[in-house]
Protein backbone atom coordinates (compact mmCIF):
# COMPACT_ATOMS: atom_id res chain seq x y z
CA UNK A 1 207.68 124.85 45.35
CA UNK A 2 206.28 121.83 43.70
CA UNK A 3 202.90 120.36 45.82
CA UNK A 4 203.08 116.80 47.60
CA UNK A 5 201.49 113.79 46.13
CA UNK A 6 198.25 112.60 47.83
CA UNK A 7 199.01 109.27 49.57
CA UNK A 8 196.72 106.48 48.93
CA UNK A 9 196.42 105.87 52.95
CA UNK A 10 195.26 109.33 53.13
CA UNK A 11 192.35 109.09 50.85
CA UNK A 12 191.30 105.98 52.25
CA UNK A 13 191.37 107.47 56.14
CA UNK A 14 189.33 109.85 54.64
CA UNK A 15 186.85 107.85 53.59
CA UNK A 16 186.17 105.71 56.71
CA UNK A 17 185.41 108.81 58.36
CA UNK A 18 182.72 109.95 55.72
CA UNK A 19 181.06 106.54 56.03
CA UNK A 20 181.11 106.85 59.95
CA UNK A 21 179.08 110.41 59.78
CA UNK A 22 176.65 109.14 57.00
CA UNK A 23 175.91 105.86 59.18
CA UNK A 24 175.65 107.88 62.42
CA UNK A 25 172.99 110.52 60.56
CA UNK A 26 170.72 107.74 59.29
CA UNK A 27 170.62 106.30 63.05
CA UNK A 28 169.49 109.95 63.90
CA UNK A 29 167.00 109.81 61.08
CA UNK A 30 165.52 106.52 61.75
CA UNK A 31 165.57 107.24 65.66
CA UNK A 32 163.49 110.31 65.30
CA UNK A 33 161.25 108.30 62.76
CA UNK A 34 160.72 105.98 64.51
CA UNK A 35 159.43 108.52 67.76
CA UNK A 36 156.72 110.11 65.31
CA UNK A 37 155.29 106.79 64.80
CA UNK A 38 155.37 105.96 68.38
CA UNK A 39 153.00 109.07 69.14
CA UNK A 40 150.48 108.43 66.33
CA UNK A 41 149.90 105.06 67.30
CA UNK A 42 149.37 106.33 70.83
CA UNK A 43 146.89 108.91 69.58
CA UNK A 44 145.23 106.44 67.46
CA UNK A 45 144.39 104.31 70.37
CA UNK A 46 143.21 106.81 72.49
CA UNK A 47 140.97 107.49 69.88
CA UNK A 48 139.35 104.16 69.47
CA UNK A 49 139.43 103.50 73.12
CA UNK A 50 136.89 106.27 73.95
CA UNK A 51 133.34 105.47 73.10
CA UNK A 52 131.75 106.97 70.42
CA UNK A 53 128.66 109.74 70.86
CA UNK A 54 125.37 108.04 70.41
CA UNK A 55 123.71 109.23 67.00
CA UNK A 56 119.97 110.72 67.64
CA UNK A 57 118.92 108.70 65.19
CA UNK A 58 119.86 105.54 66.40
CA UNK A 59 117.29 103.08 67.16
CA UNK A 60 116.79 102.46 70.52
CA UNK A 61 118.17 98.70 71.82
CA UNK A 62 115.21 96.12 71.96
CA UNK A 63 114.07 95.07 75.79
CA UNK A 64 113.65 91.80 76.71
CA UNK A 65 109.88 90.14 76.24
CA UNK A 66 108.49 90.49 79.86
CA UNK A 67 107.40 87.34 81.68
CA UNK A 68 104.18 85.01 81.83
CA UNK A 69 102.70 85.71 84.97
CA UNK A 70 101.56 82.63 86.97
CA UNK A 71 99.25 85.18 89.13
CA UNK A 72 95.95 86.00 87.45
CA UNK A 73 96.31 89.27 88.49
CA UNK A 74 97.77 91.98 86.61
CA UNK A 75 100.65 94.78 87.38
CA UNK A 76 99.63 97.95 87.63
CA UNK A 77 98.02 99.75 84.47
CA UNK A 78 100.38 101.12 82.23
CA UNK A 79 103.19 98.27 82.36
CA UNK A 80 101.55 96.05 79.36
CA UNK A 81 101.19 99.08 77.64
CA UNK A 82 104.39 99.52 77.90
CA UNK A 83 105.62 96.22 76.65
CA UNK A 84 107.71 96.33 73.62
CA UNK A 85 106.61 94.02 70.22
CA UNK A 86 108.22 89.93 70.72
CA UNK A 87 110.58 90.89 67.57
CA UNK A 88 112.13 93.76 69.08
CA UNK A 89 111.29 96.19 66.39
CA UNK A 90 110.01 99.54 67.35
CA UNK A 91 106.32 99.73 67.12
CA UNK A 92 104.90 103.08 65.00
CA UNK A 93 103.14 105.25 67.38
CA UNK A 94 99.36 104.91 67.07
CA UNK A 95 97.61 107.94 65.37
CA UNK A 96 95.19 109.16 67.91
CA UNK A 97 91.67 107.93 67.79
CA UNK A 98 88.34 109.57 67.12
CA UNK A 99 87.59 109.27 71.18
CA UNK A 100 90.90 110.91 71.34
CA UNK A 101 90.59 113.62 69.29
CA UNK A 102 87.22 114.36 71.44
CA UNK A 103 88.72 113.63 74.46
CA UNK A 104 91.90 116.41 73.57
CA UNK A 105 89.20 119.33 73.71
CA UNK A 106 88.19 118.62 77.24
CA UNK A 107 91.05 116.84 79.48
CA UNK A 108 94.52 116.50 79.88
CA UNK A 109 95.14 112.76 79.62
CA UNK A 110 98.73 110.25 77.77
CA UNK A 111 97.15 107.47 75.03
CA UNK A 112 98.27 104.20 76.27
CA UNK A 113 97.65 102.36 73.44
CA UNK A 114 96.00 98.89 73.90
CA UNK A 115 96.72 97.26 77.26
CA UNK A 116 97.69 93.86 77.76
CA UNK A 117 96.43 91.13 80.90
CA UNK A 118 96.92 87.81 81.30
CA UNK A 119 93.18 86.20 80.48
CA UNK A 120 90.39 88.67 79.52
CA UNK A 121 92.58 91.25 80.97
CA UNK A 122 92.91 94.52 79.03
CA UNK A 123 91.53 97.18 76.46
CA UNK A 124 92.12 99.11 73.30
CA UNK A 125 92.54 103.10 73.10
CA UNK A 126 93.15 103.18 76.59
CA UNK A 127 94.02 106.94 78.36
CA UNK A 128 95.65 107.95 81.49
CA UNK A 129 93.14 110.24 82.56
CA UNK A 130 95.06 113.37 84.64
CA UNK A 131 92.88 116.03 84.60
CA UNK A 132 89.78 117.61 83.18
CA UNK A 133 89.18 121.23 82.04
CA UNK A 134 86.24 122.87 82.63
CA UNK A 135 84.32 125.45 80.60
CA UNK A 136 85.96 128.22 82.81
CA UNK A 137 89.59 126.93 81.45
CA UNK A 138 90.09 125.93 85.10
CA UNK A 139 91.37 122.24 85.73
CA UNK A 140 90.30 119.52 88.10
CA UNK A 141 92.65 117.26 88.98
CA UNK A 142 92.41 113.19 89.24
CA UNK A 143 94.94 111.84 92.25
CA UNK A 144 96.11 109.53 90.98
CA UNK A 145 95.14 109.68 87.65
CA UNK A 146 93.09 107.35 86.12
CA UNK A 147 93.47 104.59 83.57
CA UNK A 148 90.58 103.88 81.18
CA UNK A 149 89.24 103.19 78.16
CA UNK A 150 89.01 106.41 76.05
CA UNK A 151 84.86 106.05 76.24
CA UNK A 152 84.83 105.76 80.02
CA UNK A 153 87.16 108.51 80.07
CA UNK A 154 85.44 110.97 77.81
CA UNK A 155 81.91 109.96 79.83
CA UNK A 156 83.35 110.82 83.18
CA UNK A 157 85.14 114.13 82.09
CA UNK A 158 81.46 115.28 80.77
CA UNK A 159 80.29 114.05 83.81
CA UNK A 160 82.45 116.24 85.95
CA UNK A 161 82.22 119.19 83.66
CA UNK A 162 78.09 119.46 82.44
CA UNK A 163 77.30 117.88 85.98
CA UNK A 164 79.36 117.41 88.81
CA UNK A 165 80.96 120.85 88.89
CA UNK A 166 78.14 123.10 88.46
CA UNK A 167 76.14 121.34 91.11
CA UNK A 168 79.26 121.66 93.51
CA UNK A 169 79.07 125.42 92.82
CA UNK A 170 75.49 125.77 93.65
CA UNK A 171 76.65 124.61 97.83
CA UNK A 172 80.40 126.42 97.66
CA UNK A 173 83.56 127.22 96.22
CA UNK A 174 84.31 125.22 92.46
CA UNK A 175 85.42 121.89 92.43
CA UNK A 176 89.35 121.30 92.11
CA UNK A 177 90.29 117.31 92.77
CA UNK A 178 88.79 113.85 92.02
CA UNK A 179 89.61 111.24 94.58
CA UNK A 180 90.19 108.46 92.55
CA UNK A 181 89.87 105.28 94.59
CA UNK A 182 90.48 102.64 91.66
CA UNK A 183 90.54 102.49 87.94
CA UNK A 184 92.01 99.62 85.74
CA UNK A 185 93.11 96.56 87.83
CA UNK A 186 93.12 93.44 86.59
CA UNK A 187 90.85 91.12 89.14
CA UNK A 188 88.00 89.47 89.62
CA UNK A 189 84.53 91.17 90.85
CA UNK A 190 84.76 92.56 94.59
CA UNK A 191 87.96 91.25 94.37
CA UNK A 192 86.91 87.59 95.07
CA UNK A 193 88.86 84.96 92.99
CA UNK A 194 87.44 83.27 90.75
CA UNK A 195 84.34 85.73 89.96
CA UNK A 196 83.52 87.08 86.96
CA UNK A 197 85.97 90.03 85.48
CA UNK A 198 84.78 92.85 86.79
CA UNK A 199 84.74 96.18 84.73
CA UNK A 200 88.00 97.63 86.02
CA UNK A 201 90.03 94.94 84.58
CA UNK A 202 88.32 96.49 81.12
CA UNK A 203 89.53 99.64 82.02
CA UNK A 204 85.54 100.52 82.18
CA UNK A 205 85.05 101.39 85.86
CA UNK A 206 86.48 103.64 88.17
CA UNK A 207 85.55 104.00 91.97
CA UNK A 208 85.34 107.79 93.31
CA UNK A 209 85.60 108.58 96.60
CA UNK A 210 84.94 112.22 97.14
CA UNK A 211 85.76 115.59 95.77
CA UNK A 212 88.11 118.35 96.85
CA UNK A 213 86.73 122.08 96.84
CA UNK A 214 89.07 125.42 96.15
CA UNK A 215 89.23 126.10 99.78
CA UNK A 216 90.30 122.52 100.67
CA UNK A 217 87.47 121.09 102.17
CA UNK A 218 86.69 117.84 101.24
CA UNK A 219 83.76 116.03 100.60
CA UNK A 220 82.84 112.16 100.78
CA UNK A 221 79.94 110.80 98.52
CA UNK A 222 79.29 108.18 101.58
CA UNK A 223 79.26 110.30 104.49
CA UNK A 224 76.10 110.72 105.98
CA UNK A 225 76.73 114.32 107.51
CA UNK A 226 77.26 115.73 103.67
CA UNK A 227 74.28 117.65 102.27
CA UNK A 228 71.80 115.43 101.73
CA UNK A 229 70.49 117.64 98.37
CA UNK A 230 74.06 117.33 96.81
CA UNK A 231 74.44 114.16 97.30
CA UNK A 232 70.84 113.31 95.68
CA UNK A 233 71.61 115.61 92.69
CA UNK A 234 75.40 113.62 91.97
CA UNK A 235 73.71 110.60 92.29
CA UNK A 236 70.66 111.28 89.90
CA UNK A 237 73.16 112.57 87.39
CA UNK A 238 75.30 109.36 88.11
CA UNK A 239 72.50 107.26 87.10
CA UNK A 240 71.49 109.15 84.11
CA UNK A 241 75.12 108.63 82.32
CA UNK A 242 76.77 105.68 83.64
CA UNK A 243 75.03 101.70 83.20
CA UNK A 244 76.36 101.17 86.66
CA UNK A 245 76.00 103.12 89.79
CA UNK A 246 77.46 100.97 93.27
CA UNK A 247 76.91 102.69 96.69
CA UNK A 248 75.97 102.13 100.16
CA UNK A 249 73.45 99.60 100.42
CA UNK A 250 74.26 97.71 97.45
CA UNK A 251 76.46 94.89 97.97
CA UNK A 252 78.70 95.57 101.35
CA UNK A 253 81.33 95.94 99.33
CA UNK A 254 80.54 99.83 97.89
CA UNK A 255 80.25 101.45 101.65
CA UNK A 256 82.68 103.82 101.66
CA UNK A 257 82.68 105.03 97.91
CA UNK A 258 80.96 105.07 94.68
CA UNK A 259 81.55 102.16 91.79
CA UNK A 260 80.72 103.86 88.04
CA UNK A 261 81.26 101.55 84.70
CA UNK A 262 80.03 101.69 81.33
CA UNK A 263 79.12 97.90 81.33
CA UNK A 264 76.88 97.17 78.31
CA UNK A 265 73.76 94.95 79.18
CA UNK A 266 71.22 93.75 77.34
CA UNK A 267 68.34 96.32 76.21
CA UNK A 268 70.55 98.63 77.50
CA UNK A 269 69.65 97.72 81.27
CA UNK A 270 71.34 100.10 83.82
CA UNK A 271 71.53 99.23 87.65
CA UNK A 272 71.80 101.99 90.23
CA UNK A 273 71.89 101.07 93.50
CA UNK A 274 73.48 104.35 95.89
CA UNK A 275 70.98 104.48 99.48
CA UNK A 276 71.54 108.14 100.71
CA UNK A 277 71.57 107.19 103.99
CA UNK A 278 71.29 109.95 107.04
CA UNK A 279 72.98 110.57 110.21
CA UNK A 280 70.88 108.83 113.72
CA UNK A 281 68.46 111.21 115.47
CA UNK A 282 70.46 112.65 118.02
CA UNK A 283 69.72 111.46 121.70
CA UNK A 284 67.42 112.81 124.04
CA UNK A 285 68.76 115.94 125.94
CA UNK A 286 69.42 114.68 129.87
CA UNK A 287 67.61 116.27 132.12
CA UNK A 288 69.18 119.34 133.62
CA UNK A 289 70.07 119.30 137.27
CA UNK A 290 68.36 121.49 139.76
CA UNK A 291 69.28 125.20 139.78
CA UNK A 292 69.66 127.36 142.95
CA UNK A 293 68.52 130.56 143.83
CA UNK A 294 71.08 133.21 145.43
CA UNK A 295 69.84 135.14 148.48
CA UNK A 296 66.70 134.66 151.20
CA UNK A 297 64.53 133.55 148.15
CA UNK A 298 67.11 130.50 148.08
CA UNK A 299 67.25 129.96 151.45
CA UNK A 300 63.21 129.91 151.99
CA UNK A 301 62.91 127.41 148.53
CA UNK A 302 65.84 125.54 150.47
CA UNK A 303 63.65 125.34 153.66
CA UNK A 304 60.33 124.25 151.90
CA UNK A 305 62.13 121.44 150.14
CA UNK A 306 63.53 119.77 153.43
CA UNK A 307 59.42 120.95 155.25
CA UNK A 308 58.86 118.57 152.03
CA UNK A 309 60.97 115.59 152.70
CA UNK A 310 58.94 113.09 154.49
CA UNK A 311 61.13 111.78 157.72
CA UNK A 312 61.88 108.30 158.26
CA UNK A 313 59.89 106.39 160.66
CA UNK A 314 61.26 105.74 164.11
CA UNK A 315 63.27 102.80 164.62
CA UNK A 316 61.80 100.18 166.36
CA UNK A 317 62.78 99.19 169.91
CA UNK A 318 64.86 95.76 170.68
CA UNK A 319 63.12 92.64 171.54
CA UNK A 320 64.39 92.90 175.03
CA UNK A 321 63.71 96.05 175.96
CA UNK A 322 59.65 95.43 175.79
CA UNK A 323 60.12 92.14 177.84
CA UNK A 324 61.63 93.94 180.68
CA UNK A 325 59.06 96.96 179.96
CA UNK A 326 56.35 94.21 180.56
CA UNK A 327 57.98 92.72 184.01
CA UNK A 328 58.19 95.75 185.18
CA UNK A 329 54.41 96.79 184.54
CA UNK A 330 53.69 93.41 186.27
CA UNK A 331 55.98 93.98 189.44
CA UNK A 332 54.37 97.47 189.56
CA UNK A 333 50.86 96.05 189.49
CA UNK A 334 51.07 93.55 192.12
């Protein structure tokens, strides 16, 4: 049987149909395209969104220059230390001085650098003094710790270790704190305005108070009831290693501790002026009261002692009583 003839409308149905498919699977394609790009570009914002992790070796951001003070006085002693450079850079760390090096062997101190005041205010190699370790490897604390000069600091800490300590030893247990009254403070002498700069705004004084012992007892440079001998033997060694030595008696202002500086002076003049002064004599003992004696011993004392009291003198008669005493003597003689 011979085959049909392909109509023309046939081929051309056929052909709409194939066009409708391929259109409808590119939609698909780009649809589905177009979802993958969605998600990347979410991701991709996420990720820029989130901050990024700080490299170590970033430099750190510059602070702001601090403020001129009006006040004459300064802040407490490490803040100008502290101060960054006025261009923001990081400054090199200082390689550690001679005094330093010295200082290491014996103490546990933090180099400060040079400090900053407003005026005369201020001093290179400066130290915050903590602690100082004694020949035994055992430490002795400073509270708080002190800020000086590396000289002042390396004086006291062989003050404390060649002198102090073993002289503490000699009247009881080893010596474990410094009582550190006042070290670097930018301010005029005494703290009167308008005096001279005193030492500790050179980070070249320091004002002790007392010492603590291992067993916790305390004792005060200024009080009178400490051992006399100990106190004469810190004070002699005082002298001997510091230019200036402030205690009772000196000013009114050094009564209840002890001023030490390094102040230089011509000829090398040194000033020590510490009265060891001594508690009052005590006050005479009362008199004790009368004591009693138990039994017939007590009662016979008792008896002499009243034999012993003289008794008062009569009293005398009224004024009108003798004048009718004398009428009557009258009347009787008549």
């Amino acid at each position: 049987m011979p085959s049909q003839p392909i109509l023309s409308e046939q081929l051309l149905d056929c052909a709409g149909a194939i066009r409708v498919k391929a259109t409808a699977a590119m939609v698909v394609l780009l649809l589905a395209a177009a979802s993958v790009l969605a998600q990347a570009a979410a991701q991709t914002g996420a990720a820029a969104s989130s901050p990024r992790p700080r490299s170590a070796h970033s430099a750190p951001q510059p602070r702001s220059a601090p403020l001129v003070l009006p006040d004459q006085f300064a802040l407490p002693q490490e803040v100008y230390a502290s101060f960054p450079d006025s261009n923001g850079a990081a400054a090199a760390p200082e390689p550690p001085s001679a005094c330093q090096l010295r200082l290491a062997k014996r103490a546990v101190f933090q180099a400060l650098g040079t400090l900053v005041g407003p005026g005369d205010c201020g001093a290179p190699d400066a130290v915050q003094l903590q602690g100082v370790v004694l020949p035994d490897q055992t430490k002795v604390a400073l509270t708080p710790p002190a800020t000086l000069r590396c000289p002042m600091a390396e004086q006291l800490a062989d003050w404390l270790r060649d002198d102090v300590a073993p002289t503490l030893a000699e009247f009881g247990p080893p010596l474990r704190v410094l009582d550190n009254f006042d070290s670097y403070e930018c301010r005029g002498r005494n703290r009167v305005r308008a005096a001279a700069l005193s030492e500790h705004g050179r980070a070249d004084a320091i004002d002790v108070r007392g010492f603590r012992l291992a067993d916790g007892r305390e004792i005060n440079l200024t009080d009178v009831n400490a051992a006399k001998d100990l106190r004469q033997k810190i004070r002699s060694s005082a002298c001997a290693r510091f230019s200036t030595v402030l205690g009772p008696g000196s000013d009114g202002y050094h009564e209840e501790h002890i001023h030490l500086d390094l102040a230089e002076r011509r000829n090398g003049y040194k000033l020590c002026q510490w009265e060891l002064r001594e508690p009052p004599p005590p006050a005479q003992a009362e008199s004790a009261p009368p004591t009693y004696q138990a039994g017939e011993q007590g009662e016979q004392a008792a008896t002499n002692a009243e034999s012993e009291v003289p008794l008062p003198r009569p009293r005398p008669r009224p004024l009108a009583a003798n004048l009718t005493n004398s009428r009557t003597k009258k009347s009787e003689t008549k």
